[in-house]
N, C-alpha and C. Protein backbone atom coordinates (compact mmCIF):
# COMPACT_ATOMS: atom_id res chain seq x y z
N UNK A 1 -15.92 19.66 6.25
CA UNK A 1 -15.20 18.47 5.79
C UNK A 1 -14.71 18.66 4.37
N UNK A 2 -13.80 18.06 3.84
CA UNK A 2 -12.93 17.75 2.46
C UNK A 2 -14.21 17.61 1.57
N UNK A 3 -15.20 16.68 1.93
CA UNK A 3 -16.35 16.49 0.76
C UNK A 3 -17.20 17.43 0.51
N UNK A 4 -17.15 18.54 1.32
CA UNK A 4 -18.09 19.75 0.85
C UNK A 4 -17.47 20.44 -0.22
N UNK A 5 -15.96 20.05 -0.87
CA UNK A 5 -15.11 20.70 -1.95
C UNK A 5 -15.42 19.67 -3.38
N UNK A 6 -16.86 18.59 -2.97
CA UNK A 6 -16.87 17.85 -4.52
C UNK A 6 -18.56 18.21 -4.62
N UNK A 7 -18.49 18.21 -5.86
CA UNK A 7 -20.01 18.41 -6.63
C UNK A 7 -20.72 17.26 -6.11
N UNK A 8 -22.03 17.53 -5.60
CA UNK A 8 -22.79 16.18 -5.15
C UNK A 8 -23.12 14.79 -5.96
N UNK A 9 -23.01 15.18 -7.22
CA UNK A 9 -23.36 14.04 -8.51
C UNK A 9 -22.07 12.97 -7.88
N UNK A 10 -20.48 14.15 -8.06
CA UNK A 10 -19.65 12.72 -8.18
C UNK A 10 -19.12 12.30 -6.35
N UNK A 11 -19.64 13.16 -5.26
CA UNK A 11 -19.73 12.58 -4.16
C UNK A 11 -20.80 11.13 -4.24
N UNK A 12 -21.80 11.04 -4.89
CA UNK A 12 -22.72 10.30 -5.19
C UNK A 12 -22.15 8.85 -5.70
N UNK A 13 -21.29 8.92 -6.32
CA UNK A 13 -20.66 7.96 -7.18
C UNK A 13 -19.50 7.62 -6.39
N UNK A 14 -19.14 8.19 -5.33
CA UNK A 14 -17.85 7.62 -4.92
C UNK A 14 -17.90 6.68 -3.68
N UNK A 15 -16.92 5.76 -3.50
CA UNK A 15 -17.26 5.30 -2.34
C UNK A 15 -16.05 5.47 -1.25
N UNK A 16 -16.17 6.08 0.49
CA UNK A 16 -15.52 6.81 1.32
C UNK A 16 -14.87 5.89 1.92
N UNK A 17 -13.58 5.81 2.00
CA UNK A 17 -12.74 4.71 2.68
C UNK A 17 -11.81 5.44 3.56
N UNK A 18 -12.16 5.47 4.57
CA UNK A 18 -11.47 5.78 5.94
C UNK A 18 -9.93 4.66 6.48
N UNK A 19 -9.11 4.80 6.43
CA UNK A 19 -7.73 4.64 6.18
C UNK A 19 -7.64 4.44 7.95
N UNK A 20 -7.60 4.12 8.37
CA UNK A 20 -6.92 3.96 9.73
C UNK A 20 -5.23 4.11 10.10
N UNK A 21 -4.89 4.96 10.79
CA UNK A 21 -3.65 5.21 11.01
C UNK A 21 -3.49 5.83 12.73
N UNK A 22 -2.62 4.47 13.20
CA UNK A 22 -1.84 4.39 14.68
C UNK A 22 -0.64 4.97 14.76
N UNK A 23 -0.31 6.13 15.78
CA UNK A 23 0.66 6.91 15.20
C UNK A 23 1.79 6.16 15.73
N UNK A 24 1.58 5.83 17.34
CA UNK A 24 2.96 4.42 17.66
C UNK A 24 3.37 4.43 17.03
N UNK A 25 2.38 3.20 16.12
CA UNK A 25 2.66 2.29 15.42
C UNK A 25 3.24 2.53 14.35
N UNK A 26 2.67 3.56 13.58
CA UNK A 26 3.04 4.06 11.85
C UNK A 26 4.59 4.76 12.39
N UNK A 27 5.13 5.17 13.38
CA UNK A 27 6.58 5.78 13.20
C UNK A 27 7.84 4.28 13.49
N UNK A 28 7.08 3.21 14.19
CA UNK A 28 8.13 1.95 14.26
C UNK A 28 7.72 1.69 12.99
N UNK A 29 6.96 1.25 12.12
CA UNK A 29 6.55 0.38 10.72
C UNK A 29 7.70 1.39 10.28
N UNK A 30 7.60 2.53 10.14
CA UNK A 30 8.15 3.66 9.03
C UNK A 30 9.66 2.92 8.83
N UNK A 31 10.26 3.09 10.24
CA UNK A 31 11.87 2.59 10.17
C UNK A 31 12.04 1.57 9.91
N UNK A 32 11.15 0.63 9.98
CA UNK A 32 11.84 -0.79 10.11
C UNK A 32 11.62 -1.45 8.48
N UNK A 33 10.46 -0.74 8.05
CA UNK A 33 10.30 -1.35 6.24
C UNK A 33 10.27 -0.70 5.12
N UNK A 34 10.36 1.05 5.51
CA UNK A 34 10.42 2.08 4.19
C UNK A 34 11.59 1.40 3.24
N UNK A 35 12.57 1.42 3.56
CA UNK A 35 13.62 0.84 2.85
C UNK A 35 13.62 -0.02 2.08
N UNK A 36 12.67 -1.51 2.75
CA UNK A 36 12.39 -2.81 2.04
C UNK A 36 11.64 -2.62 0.80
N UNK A 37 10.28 -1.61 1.39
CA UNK A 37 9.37 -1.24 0.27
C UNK A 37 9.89 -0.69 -1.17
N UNK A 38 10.92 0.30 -0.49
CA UNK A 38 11.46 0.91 -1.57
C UNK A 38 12.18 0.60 -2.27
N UNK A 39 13.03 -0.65 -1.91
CA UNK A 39 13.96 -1.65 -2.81
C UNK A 39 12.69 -2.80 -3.66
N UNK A 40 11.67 -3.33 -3.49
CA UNK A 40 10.92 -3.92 -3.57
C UNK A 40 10.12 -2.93 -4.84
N UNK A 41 9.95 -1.83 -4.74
CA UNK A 41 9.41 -1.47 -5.76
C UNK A 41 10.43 -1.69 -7.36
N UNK A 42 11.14 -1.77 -6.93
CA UNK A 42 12.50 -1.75 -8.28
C UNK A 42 13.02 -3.10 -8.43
N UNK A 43 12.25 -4.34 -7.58
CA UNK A 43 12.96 -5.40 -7.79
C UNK A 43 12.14 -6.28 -8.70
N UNK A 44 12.66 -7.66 -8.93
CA UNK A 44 12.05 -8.49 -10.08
C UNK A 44 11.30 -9.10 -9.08
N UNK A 45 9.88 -9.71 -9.61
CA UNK A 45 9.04 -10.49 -8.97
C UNK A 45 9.67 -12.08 -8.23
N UNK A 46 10.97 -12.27 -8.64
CA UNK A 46 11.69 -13.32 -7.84
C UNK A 46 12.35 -12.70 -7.12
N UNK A 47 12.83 -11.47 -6.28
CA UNK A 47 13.50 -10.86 -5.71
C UNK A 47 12.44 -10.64 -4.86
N UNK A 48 11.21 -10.10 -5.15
CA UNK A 48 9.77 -9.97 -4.43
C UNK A 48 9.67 -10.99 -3.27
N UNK A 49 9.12 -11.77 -4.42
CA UNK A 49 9.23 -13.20 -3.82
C UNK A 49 9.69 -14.03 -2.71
N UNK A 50 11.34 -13.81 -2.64
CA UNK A 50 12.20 -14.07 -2.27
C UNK A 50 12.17 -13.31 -0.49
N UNK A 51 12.01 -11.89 -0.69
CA UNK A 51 11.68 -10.94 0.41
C UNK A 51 10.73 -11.89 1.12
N UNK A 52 9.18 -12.24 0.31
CA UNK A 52 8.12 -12.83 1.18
C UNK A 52 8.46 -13.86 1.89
N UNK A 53 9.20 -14.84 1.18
CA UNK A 53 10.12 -16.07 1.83
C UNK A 53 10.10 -15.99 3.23
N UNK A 54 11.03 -15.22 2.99
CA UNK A 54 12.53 -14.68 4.48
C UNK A 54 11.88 -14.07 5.72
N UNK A 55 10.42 -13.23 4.98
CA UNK A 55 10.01 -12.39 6.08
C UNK A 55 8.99 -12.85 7.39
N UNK A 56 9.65 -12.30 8.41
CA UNK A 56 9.15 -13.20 9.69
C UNK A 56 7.81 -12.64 10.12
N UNK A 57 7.53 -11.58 10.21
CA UNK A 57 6.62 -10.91 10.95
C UNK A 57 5.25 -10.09 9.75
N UNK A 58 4.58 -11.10 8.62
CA UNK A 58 4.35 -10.72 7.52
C UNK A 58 3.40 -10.00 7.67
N UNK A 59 1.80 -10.12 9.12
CA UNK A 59 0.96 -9.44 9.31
C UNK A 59 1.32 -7.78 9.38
N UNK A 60 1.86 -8.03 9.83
CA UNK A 60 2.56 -6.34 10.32
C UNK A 60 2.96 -6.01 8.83
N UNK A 61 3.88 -6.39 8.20
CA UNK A 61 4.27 -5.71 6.67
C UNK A 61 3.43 -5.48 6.11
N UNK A 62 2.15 -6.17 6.00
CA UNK A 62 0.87 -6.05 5.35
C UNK A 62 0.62 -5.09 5.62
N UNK A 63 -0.03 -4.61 7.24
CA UNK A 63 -0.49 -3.19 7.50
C UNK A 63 0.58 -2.18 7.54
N UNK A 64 2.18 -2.46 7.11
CA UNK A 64 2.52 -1.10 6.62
C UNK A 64 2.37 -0.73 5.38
N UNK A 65 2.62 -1.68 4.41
CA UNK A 65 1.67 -1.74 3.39
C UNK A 65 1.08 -0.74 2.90
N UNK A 66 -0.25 -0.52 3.60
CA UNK A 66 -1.38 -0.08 3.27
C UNK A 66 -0.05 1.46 3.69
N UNK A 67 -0.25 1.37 5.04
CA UNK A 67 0.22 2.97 5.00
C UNK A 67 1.26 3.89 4.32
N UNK A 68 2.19 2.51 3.99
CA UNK A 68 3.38 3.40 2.91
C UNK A 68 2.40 3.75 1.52
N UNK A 69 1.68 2.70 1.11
CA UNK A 69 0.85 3.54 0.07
C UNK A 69 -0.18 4.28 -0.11
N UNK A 70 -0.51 4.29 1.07
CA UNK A 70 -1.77 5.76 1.65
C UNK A 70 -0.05 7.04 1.35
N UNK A 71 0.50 7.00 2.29
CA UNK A 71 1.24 8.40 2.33
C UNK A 71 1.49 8.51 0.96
N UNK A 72 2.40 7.38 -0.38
CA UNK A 72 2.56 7.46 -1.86
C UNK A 72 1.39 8.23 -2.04
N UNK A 73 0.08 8.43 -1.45
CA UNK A 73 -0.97 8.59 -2.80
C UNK A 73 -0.99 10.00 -2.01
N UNK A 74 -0.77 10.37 -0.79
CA UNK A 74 -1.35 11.77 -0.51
C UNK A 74 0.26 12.75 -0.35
N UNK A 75 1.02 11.93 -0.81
CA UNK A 75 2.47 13.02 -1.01
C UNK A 75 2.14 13.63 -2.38
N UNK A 76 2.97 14.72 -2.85
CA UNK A 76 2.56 15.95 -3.74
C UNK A 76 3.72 15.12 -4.56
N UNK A 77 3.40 15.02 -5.72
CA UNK A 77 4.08 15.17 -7.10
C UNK A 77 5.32 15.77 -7.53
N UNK A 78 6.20 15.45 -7.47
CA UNK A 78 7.57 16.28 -7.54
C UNK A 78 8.30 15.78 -8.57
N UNK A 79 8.93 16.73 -9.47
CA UNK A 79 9.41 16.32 -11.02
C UNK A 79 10.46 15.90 -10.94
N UNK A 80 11.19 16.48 -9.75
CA UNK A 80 12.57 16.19 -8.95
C UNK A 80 12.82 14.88 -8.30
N UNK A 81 11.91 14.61 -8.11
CA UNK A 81 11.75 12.71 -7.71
C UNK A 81 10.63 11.81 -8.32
N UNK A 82 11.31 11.14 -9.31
CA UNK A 82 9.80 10.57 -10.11
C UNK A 82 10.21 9.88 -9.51
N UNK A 83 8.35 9.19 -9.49
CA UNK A 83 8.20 7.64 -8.73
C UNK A 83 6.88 6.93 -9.14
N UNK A 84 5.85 6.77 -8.21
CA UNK A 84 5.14 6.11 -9.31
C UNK A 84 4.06 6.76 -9.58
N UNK A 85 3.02 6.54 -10.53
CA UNK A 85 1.69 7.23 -11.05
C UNK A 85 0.64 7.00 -10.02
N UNK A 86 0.19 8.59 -9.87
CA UNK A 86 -0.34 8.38 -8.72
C UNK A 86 -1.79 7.10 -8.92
N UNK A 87 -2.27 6.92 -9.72
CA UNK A 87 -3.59 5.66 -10.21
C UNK A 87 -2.68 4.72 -10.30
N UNK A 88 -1.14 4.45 -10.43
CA UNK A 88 -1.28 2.82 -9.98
C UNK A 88 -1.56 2.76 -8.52
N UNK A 89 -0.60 4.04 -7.76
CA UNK A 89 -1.07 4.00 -6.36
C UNK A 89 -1.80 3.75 -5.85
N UNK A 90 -3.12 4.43 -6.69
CA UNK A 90 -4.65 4.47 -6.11
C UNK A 90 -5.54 2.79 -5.89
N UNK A 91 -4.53 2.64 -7.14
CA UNK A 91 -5.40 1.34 -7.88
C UNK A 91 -4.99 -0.19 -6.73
N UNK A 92 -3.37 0.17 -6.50
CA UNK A 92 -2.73 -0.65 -5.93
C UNK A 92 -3.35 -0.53 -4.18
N UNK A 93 -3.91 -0.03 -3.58
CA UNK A 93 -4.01 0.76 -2.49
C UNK A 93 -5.30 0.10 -2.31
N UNK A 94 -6.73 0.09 -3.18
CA UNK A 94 -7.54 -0.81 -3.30
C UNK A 94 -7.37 -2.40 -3.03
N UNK A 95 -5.92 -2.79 -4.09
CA UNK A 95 -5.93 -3.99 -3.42
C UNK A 95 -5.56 -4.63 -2.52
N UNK A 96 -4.68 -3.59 -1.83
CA UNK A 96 -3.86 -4.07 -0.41
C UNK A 96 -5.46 -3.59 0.63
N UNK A 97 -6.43 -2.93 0.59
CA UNK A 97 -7.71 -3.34 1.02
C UNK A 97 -8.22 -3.99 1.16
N UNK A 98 -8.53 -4.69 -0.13
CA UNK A 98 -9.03 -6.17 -0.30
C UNK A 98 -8.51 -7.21 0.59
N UNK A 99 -7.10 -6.92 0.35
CA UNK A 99 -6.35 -8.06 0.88
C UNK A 99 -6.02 -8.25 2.09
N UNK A 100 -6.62 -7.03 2.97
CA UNK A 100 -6.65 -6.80 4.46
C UNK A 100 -7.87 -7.58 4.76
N UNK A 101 -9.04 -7.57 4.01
CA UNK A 101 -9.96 -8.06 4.22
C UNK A 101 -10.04 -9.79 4.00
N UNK A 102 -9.23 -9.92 3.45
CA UNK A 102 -8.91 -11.56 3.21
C UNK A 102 -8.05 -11.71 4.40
N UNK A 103 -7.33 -11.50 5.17
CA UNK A 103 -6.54 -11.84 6.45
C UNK A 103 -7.19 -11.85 7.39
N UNK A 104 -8.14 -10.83 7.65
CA UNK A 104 -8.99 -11.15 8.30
C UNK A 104 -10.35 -12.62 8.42
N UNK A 105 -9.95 -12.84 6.95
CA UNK A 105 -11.12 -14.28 6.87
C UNK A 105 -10.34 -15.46 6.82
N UNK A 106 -8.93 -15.75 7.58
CA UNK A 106 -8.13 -16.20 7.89
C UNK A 106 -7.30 -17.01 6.21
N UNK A 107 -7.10 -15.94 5.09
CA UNK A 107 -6.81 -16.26 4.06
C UNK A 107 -5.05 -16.62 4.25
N UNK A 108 -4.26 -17.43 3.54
CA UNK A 108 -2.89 -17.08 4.26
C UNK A 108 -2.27 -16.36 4.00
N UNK A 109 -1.89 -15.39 4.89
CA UNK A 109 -0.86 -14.35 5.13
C UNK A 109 0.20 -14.09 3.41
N UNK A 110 0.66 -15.55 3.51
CA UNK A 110 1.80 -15.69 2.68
C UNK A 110 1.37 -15.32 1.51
N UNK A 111 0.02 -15.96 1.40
CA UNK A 111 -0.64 -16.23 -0.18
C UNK A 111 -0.87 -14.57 -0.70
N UNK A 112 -1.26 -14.07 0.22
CA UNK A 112 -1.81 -12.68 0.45
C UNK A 112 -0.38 -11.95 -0.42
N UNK A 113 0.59 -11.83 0.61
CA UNK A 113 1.83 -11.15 -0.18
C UNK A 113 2.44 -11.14 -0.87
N UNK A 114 2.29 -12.36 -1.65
CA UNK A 114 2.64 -12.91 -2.66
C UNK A 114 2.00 -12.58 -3.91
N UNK A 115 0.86 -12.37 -3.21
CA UNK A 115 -0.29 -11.96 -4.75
C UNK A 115 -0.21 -10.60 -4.91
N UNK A 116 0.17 -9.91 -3.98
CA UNK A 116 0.65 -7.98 -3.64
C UNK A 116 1.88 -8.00 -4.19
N UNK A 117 2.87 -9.06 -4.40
CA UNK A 117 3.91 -8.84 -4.86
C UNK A 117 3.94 -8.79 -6.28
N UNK A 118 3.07 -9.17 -6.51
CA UNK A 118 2.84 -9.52 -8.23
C UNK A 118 1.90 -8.46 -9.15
N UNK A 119 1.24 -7.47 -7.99
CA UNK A 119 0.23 -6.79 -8.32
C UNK A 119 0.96 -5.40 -7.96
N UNK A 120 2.03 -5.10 -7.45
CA UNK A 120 2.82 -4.10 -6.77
C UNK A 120 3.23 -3.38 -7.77
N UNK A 121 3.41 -2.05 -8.23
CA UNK A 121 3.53 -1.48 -9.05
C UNK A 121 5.07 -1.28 -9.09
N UNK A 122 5.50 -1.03 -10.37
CA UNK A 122 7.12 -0.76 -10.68
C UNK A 122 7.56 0.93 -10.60
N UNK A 123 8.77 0.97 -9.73
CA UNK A 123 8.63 2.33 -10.27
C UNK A 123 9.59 2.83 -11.16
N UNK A 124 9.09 3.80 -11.64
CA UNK A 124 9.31 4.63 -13.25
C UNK A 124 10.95 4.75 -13.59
C-alpha cells in the first residue's frame, strides 16, 4: 500500500480518508459541471451565489464537488497552467467532507452550497 512510503510517527498523526468514486457516475458529473466549477472558481461570491439560486439538481453538484476537488488535489502541478494551491485544495476538500456529512443529517442542501461558495477557493 501507498502508506508503507510514510514514516510511522507521521502515519500516526494522520487521519485516512477514503474518497469514494463511481465511475458511471464520475464520467456524467465530469460533463455536465467541470465547466460550471471552473467558471465558479473565478467568479464573485454574488455570481456564486447566483449559480446556487438557479441550480436544480444541488445534491448531485455537491458530490461532484468533492470529486472535481479530489482530482484538483491528485493532478500534478504544471507551471504551464496555474491554478490553485494545492493546501487550499486540501483544505477546501476537508470541507466539502464535512459538508457531505451535514446532508446527510438532513442539513439544507442550499445552506450547504452556499457556505462552499463562500469557502471555495479563488483561482490564481
Amino acid at each position: 500500500s501507498s502508506n508503507a512510503n510514510l514514516l510511522p510517527t507521521i502515519l500516526s498523526r494522520c487521519e485516512i480518508v477514503n474518497l469514494e468514486t463511481k465511475s458511471d457516475d464520475t464520467l456524467e458529473y465530469h460533463s455536465k459541471y467541470i465547466k460550471d466549477l471552473e467558471r465558479l472558481l473565478n467568479s464573485s461570491i454574488e455570481e456564486r451565489f447566483e449559480y446556487i439560486e438557479k441550480l436544480k439538481e444541488r445534491e448531485e453538484f455537491l458530490h461532484y464537488m468533492i470529486y472535481f476537488f479530489r482530482q484538483k488535489m491528485i493532478e500534478p502541478i504544471t507551471h504551464a497552467r496555474p491554478g490553485l494551491a494545492k493546501i487550499e485544495v486540501t483544505n477546501f476538500l476537508s470541507e466539502l467532507l464535512q459538508t457531505e456529512e451535514w446532508a446527510k443529517q438532513n442539513v439544507n442542501i442550499r445552506a450547504i452550497l452556499e457556505y462552499l461558495m463562500l469557502k471555495m477557493p479563488k483561482k490564481e
